[in-house]
Protein backbone atom coordinates (compact mmCIF):
# COMPACT_ATOMS: atom_id res chain seq x y z
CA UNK A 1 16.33 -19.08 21.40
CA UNK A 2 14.99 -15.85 22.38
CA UNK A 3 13.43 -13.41 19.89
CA UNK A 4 12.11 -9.84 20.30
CA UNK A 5 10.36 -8.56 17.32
CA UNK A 6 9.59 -4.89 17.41
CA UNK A 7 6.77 -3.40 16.26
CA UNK A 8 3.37 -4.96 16.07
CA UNK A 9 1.78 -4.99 12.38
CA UNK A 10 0.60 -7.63 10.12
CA UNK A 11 4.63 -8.72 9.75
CA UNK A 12 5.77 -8.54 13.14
CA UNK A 13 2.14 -10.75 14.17
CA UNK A 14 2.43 -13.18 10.89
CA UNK A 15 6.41 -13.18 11.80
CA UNK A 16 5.95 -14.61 15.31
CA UNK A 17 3.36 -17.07 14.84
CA UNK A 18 5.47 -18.68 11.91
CA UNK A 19 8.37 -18.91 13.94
CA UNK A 20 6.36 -20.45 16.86
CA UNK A 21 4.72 -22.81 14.51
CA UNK A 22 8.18 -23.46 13.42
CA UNK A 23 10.14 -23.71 16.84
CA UNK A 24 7.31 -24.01 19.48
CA UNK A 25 10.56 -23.83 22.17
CA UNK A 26 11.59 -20.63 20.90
CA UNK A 27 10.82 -17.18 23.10
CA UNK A 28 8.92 -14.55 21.13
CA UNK A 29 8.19 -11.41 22.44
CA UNK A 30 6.50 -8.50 20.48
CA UNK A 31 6.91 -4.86 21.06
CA UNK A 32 4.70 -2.30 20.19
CA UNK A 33 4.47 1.57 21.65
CA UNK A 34 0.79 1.62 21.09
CA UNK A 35 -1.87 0.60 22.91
CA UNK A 36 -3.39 -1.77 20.55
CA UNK A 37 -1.62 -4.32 17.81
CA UNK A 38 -2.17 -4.09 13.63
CA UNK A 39 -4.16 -0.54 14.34
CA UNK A 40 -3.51 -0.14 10.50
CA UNK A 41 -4.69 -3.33 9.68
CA UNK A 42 -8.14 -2.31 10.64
CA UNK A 43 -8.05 -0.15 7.72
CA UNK A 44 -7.04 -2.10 5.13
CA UNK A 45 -9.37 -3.23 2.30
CA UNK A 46 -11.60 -0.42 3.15
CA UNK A 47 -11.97 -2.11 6.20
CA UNK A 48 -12.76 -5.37 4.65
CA UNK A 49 -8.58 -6.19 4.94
CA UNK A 50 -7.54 -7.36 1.67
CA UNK A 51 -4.90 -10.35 2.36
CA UNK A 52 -3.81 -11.64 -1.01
CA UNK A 53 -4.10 -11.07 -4.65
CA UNK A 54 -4.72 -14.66 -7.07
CA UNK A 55 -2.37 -12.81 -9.73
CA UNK A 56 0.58 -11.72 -7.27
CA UNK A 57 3.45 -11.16 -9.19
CA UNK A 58 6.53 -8.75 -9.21
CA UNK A 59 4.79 -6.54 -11.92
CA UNK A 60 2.55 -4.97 -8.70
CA UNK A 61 6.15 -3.72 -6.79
CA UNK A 62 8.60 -1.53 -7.50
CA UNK A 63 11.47 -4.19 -7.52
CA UNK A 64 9.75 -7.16 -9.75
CA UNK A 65 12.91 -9.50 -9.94
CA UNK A 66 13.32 -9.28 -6.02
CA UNK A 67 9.90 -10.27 -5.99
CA UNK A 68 9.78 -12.92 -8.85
CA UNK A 69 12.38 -14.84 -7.46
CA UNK A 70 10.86 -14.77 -3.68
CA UNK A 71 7.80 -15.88 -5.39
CA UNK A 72 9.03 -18.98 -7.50
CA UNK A 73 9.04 -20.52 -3.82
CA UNK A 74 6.45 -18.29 -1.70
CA UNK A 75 3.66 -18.21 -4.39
CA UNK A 76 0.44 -17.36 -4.56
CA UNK A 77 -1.15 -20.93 -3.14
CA UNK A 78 1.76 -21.07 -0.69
CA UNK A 79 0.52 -18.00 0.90
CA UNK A 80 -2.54 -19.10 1.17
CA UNK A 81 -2.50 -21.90 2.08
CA UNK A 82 0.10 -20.36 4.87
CA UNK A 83 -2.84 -18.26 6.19
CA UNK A 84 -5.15 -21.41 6.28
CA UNK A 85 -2.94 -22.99 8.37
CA UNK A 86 -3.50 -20.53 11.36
CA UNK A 87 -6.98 -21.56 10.79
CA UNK A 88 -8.65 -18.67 9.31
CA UNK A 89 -11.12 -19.38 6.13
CA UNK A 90 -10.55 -17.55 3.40
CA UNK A 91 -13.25 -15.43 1.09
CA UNK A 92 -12.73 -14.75 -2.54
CA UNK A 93 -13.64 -12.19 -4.50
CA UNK A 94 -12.46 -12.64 -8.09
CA UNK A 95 -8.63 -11.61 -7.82
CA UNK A 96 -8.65 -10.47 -3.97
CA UNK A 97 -8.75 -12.51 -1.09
CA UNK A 98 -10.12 -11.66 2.02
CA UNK A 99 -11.01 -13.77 5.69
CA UNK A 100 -14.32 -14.72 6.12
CA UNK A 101 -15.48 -12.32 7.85
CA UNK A 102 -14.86 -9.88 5.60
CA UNK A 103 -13.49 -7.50 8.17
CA UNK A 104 -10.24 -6.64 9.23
CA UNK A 105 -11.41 -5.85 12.54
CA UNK A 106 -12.20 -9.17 13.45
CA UNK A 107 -9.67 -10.92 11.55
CA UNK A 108 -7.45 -8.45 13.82
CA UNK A 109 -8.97 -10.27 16.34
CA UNK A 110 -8.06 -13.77 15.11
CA UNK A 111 -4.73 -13.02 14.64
CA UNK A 112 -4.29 -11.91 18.27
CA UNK A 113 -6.05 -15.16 19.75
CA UNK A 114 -3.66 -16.98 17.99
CA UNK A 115 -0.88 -15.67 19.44
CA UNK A 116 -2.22 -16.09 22.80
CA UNK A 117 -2.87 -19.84 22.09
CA UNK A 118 0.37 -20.44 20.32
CA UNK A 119 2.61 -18.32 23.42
CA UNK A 120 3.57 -15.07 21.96
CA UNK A 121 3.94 -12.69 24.41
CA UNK A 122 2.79 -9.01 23.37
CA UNK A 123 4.11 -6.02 25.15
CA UNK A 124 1.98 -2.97 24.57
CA UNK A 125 2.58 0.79 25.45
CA UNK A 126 6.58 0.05 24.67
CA UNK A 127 9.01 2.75 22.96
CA UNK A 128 12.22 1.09 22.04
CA UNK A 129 14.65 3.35 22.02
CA UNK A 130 17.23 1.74 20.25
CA UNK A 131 19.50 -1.42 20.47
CA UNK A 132 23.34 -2.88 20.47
CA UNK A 133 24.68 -5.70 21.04
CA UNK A 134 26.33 -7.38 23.77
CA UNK A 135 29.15 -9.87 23.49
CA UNK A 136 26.71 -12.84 22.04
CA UNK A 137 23.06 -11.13 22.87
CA UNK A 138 21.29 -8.31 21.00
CA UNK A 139 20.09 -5.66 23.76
CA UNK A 140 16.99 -3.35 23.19
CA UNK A 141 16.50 -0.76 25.21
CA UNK A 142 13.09 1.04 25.75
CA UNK A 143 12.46 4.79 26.21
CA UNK A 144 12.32 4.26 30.18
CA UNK A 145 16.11 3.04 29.78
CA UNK A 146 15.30 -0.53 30.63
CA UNK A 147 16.63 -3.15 28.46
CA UNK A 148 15.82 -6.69 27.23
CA UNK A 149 18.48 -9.03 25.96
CA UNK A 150 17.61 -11.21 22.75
CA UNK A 151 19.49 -13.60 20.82
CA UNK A 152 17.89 -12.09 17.78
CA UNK A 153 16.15 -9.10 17.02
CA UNK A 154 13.02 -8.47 14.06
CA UNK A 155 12.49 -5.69 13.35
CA UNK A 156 8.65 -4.85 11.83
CA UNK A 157 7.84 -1.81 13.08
CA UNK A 158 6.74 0.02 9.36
CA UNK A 159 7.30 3.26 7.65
CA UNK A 160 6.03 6.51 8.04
CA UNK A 161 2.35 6.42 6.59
CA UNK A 162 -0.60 7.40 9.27
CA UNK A 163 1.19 7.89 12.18
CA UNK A 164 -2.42 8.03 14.10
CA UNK A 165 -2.34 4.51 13.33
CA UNK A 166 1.22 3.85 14.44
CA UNK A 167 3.56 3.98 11.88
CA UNK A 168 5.13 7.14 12.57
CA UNK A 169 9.19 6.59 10.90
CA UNK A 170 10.82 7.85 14.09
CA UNK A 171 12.81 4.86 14.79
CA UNK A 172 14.99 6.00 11.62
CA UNK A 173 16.88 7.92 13.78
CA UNK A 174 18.42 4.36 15.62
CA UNK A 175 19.26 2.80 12.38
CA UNK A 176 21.49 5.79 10.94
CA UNK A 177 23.03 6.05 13.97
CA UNK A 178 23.79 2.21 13.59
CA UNK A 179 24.72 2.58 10.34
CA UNK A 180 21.80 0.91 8.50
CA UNK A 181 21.40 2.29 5.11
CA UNK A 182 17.84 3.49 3.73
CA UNK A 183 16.03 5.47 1.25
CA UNK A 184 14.18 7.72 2.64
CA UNK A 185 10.56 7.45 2.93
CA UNK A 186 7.88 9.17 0.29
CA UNK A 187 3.98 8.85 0.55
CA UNK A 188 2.43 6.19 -1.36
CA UNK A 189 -0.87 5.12 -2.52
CA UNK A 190 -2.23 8.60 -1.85
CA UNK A 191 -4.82 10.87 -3.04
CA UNK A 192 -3.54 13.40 -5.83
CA UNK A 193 -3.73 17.50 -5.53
CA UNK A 194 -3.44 18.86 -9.35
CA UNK A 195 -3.75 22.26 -10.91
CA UNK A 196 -6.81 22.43 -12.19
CA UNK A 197 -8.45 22.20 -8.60
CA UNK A 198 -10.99 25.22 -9.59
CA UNK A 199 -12.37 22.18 -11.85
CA UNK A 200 -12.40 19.08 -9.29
CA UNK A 201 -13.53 21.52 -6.93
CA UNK A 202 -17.19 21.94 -8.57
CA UNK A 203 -17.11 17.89 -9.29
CA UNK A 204 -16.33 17.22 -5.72
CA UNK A 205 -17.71 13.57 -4.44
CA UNK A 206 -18.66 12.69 -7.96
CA UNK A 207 -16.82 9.29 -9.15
CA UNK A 208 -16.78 7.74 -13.01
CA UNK A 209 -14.83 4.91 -14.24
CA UNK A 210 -11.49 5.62 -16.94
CA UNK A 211 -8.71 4.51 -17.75
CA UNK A 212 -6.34 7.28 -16.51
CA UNK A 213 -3.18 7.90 -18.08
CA UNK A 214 0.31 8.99 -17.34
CA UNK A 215 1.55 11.13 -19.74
CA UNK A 216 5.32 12.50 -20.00
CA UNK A 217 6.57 16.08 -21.10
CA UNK A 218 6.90 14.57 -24.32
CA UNK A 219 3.62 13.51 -24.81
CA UNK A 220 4.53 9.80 -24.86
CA UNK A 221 2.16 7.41 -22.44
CA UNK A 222 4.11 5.69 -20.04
CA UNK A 223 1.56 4.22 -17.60
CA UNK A 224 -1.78 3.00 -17.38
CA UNK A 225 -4.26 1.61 -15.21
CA UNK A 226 -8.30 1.37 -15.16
CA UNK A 227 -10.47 1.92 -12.10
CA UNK A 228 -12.95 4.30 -10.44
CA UNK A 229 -11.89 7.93 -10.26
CA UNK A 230 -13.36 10.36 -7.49
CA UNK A 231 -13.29 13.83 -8.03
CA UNK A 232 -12.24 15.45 -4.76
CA UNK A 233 -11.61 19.60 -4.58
CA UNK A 234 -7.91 19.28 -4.03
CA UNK A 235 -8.02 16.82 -7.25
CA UNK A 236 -8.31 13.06 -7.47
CA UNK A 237 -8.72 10.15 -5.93
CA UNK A 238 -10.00 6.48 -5.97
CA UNK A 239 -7.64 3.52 -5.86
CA UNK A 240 -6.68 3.74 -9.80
CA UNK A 241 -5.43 7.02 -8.68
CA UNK A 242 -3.60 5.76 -5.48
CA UNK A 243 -1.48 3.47 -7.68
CA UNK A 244 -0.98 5.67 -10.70
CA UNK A 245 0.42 8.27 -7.59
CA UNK A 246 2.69 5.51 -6.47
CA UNK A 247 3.93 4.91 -9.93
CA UNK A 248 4.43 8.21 -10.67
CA UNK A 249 6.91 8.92 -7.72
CA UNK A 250 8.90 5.66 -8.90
CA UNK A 251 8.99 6.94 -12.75
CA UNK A 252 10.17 10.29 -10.78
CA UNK A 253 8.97 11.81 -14.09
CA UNK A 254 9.04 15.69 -14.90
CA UNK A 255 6.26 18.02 -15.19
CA UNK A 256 4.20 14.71 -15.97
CA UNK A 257 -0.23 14.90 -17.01
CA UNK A 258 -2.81 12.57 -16.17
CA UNK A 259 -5.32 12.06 -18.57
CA UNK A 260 -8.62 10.34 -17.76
CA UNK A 261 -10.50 8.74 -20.75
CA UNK A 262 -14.07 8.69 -19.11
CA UNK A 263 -15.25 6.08 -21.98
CA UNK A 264 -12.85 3.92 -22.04
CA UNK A 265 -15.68 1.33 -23.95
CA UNK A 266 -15.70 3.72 -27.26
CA UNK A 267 -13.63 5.27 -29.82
CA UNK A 268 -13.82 8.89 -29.94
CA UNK A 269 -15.30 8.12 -32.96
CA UNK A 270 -18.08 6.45 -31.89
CA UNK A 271 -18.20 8.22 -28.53
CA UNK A 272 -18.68 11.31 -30.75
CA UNK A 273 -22.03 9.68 -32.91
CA UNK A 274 -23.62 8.56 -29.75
CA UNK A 275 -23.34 12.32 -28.73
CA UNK A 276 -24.61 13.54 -32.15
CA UNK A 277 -27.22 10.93 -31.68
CA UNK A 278 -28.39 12.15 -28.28
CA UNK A 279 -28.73 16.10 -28.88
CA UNK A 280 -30.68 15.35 -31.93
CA UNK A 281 -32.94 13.44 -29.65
CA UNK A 282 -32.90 15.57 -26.27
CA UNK A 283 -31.32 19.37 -27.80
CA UNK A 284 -29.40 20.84 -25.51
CA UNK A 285 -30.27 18.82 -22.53
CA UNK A 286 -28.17 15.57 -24.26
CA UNK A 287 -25.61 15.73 -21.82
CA UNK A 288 -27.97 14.72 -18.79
CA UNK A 289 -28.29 11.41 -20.21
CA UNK A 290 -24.41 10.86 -19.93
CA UNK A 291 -23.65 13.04 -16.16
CA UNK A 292 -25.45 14.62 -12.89
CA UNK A 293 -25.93 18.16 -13.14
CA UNK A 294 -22.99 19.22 -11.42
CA UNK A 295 -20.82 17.75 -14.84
CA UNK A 296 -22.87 19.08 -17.02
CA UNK A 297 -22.46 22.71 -15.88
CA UNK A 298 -19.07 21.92 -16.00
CA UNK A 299 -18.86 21.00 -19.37
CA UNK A 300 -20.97 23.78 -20.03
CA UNK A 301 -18.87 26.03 -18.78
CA UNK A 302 -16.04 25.37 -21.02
CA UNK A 303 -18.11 26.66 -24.21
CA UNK A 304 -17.77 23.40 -25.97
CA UNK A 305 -20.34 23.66 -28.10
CA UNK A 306 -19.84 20.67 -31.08
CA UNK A 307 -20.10 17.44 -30.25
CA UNK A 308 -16.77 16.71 -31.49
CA UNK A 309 -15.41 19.24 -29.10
CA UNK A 310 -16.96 17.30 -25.92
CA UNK A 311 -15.62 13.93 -26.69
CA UNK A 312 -12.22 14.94 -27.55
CA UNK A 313 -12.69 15.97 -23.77
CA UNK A 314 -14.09 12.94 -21.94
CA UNK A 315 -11.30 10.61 -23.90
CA UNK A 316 -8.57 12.79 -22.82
CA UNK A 317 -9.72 14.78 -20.20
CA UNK A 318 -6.14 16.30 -18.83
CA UNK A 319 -4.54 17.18 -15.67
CA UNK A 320 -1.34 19.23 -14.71
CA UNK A 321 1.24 19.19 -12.12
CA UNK A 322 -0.03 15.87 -9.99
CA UNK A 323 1.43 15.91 -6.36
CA UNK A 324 0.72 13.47 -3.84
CA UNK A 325 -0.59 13.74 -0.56
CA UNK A 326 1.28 13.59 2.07
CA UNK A 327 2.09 10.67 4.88
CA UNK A 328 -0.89 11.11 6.63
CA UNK A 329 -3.05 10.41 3.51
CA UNK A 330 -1.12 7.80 2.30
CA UNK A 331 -1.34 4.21 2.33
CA UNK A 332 1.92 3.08 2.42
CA UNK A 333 5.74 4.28 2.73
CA UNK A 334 8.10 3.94 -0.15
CA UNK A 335 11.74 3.58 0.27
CA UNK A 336 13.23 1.97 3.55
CA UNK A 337 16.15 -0.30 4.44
CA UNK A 338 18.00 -0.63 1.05
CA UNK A 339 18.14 -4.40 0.11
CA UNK A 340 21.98 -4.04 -0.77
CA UNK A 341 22.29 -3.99 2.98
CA UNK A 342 20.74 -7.01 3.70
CA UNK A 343 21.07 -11.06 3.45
CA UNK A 344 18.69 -13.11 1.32
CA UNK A 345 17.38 -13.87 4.68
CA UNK A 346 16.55 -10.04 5.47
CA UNK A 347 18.71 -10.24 7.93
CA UNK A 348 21.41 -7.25 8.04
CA UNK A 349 24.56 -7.70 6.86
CA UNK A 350 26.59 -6.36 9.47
CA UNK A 351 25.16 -8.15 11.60
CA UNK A 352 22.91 -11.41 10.70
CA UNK A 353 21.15 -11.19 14.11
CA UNK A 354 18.86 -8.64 12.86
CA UNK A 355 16.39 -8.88 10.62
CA UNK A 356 14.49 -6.74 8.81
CA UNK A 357 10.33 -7.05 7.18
CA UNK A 358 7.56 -5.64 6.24
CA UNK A 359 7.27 -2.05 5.23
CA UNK A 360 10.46 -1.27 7.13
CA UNK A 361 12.19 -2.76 3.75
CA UNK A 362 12.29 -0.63 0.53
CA UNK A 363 9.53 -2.69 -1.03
CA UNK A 364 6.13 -1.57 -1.56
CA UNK A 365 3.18 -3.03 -4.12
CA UNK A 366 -0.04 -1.09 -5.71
CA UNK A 367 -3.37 -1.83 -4.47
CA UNK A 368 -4.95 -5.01 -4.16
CA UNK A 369 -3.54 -7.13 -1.55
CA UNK A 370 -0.18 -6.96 -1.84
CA UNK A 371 1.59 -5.21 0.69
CA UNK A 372 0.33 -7.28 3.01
CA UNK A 373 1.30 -10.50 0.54
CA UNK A 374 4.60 -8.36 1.28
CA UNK A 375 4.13 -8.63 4.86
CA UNK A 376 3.64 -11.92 4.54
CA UNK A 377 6.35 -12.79 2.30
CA UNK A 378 9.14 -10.91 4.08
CA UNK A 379 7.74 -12.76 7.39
CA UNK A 380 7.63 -16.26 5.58
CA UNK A 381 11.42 -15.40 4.72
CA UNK A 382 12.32 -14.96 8.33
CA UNK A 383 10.72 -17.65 10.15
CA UNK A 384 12.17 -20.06 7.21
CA UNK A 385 15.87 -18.99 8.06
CA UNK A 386 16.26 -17.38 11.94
């Protein structure tokens, strides 16, 4: 059996060494039109790569039965102990798990040793420009008009997020001319640009942990999420805000606000006494023993004079008009390959010799690990059935 798997991420690379573990007489051949494999991996985890999540479950993506039922078999000690086997030690940090090392650089480098000692052969610097097939073969053909025939074809080559680091969509164009249904992509996990910029702009760099809030035009909460907000001069950021960004183009909600409750530990109430309490004791300097200078002014400048006034702010401190960023500031691509079009194998139906994984399929998770638990996954699924 002969497989080419095209592109070279953390799917295509988990892909082929589970189907060499799995058929050590199979041919697998990667493609990847950079010069370098898993360039995005190096920045995952901020560089720490963040491989699993302890509490995976279908709640983190935006189709939780799909993921539910592909977890009652590939679950969360399954995947581990799936990366174990390829001989990497694992690190934990409460929830997230990461290698060893504690850097995706050099667990980059692991990955590709193993494939070298397990017989994958990696093509680098290769543009596939689309593929067909051939009586009983699959043909790819590469940018140069060459061709390769395969008895199967993978196909792992991403979305549209950072194309600097290789994932770049343009291989979209092949599968609607082959008929492959997708959604298009949209920017995930991204930085948000709001309104009230003139405001974010003056608290630019400064970070403070909330519980931010999705709010709809009716006033009714309908997400939220806790984490470390940084104020940026286009608007926010901070992973809290790359999920609640992700989960606000999946609610596809109109003129939606984010509200950031800035003490999320008190009641407005109480919030409200502990201010009282600290301007009797410090006047009209009480505020420096909650913020930097910088917020102060701020808060300053909005004439709130009672302390009533400045907590109803920090518990519901609001935003208008949140966009996200676009590809090249995102972390991942929503949308893809539809799964109505494909085989509980990820395999297309039109044609069950290719397959389909990774962020080329209209799954995506928040933060935390599990896109590449997805990349694992969707690999896992492969291997199991090609």
């Amino acid at each position: 059996m002969k497989i080419g798997i095209i592109g070279g991420g953390a799917s295509a690379i988990y892909c082929a060494l589970l189907i060499k573990k799995r058929h050590p007489q199979y041919t697998v051949e990667i493609f990847e039109k950079e010069k370098k494999v898993a360039k995005k991996l190096n920045a995952t985890g901020n560089g720490h790569c963040n491989l699993l999540n302890r509490s995976i479950s279908g709640s983190a993506f935006n189709n939780p039965k799909y993921i539910d039922k592909l977890l009652s078999k590939y679950d969360y000690e399954y995947l581990k102990s799936t990366i174990e086997s390829f001989g990497q030690v694992l690190k934990e940090e409460g929830e997230l798990i990461y290698p060893q090392s504690y850097n995706a650089p050099a667990y980059n480098d692991f990955l590709q040793m193993q494939m070298k000692r397990n017989g994958v052969v990696v093509h680098l610097d290769s543009f596939v420009a689309d593929f067909c097939p051939i009586d009983d073969k699959l043909k790819i053909i590469f940018k140069d008009n060459s061709s390769i025939l395969f008895d199967k074809i993978v196909f792992a080559c991403g979305g549209k997020s950072q194309a600097n680091l290789g994932s770049d969509g343009k291989l979209t164009g092949i599968f609607k001319k082959r008929g492959v249904e997708f959604n298009e992509y949209r920017p995930g996990l991204t930085p948000l640009q709001i309104k009230e910029k003139d405001i974010t702009k003056k608290l630019d760099g400064y970070r403070h942990h909330s519980v931010v809030s999705i709010i709809n035009n009716e006033g009714k909460l309908v997400y939220k999420e806790e984490g470390e907000v940084l104020f940026r001069d286009y608007g926010l950021s901070g992973i809290v805000i790359f999920n609640i960004s992700t989960v606000l183009s999946r609610l596809n909600l109109i003129n939606p606000t984010i509200s950031l409750d800035l003490f999320p530990e008190y009641s407005k109430e109480e919030l409200e006494k502990n201010l009282i309490k600290s301007r009797d004791l410090l006047g009209d300097q009480y505020l420096l023993s909650l913020f930097p200078s910088n917020v102060v002014d701020l808060v300053k400048s909005m004439n709130l004079k009672k302390p009533y006034e400045v907590a109803d702010l920090l518990k519901n401190f609001k935003f208008s008009a949140p966009k996200a960023l676009g590809f090249d500031k995102s972390q991942v691509s929503l949308g893809g390959i539809k799964l109505s079009v494909l085989n509980d194998d990820l395999s297309w139906k039109k044609d069950n010799r290719v397959f389909f994984i990774g962020e080329m399929v209209d799954i995506d998770g928040l933060c935390g690990g599990f896109n590449l638990s997805w990349a694992l996954i969707s690999a896992l699924v492969v291997a199991d059935n090609i």
